[in-house]
Protein backbone atom coordinates (compact mmCIF):
# COMPACT_ATOMS: atom_id res chain seq x y z
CA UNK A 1 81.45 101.95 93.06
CA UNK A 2 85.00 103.37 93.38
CA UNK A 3 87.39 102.29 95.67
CA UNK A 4 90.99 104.07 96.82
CA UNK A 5 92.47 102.82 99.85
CA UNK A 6 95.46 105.25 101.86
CA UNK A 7 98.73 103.31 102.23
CA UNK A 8 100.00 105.89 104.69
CA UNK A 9 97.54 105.41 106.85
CA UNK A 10 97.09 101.76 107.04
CA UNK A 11 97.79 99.69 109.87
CA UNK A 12 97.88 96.25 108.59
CA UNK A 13 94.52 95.28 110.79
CA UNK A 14 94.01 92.86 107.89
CA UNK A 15 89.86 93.43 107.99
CA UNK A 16 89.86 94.29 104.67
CA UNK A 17 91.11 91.53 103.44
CA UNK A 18 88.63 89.11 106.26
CA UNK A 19 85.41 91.61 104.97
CA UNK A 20 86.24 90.82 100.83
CA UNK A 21 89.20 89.07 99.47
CA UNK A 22 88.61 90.11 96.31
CA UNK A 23 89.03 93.51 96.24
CA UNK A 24 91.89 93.68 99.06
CA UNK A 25 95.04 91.47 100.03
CA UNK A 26 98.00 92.46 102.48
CA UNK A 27 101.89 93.06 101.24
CA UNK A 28 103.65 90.00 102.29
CA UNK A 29 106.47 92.37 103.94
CA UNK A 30 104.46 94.79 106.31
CA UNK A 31 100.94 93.58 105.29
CA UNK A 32 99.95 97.02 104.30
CA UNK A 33 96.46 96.87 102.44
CA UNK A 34 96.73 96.61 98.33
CA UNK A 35 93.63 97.38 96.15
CA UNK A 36 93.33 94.01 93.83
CA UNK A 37 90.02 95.54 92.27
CA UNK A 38 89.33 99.39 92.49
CA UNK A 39 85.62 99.06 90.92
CA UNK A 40 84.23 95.63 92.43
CA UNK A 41 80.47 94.78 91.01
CA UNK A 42 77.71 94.72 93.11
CA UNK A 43 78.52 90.81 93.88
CA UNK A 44 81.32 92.18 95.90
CA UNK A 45 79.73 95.98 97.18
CA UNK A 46 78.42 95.18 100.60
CA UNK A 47 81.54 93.34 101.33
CA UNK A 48 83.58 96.19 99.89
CA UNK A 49 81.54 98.25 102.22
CA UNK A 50 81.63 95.87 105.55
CA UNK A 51 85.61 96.18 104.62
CA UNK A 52 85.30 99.66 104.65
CA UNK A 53 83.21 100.30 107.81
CA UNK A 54 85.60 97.61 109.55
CA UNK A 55 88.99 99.32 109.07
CA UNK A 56 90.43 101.15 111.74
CA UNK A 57 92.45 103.76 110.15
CA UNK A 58 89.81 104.55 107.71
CA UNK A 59 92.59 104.12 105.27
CA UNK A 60 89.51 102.94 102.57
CA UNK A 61 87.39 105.34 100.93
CA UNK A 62 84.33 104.24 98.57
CA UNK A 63 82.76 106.84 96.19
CA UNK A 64 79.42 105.33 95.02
């Protein structure tokens, strides 16, 4: 799994970082998203997904 996320079009919703804190977190100035992991394990792949599915600028994109 491959993970880019869009900065531009990012609203700072914050469900990426609620679906999997592990691969996401918010910048503390606008809380646009920030990609801590760009190729999470399966451990962290259905969250990664739910994360995915759950943002509403589809600012997340997973290549499988």
């Amino acid at each position: 799994m491959k993970v880019t996320v869009d900065q531009d079009k990012c609203v700072s919703s914050g469900q990426c970082v609620l679906n999997a804190m592990e691969v996401f977190d918010q910048r503390d100035e606008d809380g646009v998203v920030e990609l801590l992991n760009p190729e999470p394990g399966p451990d962290q792949a259905q969250q990664t997904r739910n994360a995915a599915a759950a943002c509403p600028a589809l600012a997340i994109q997973i290549e499988e």
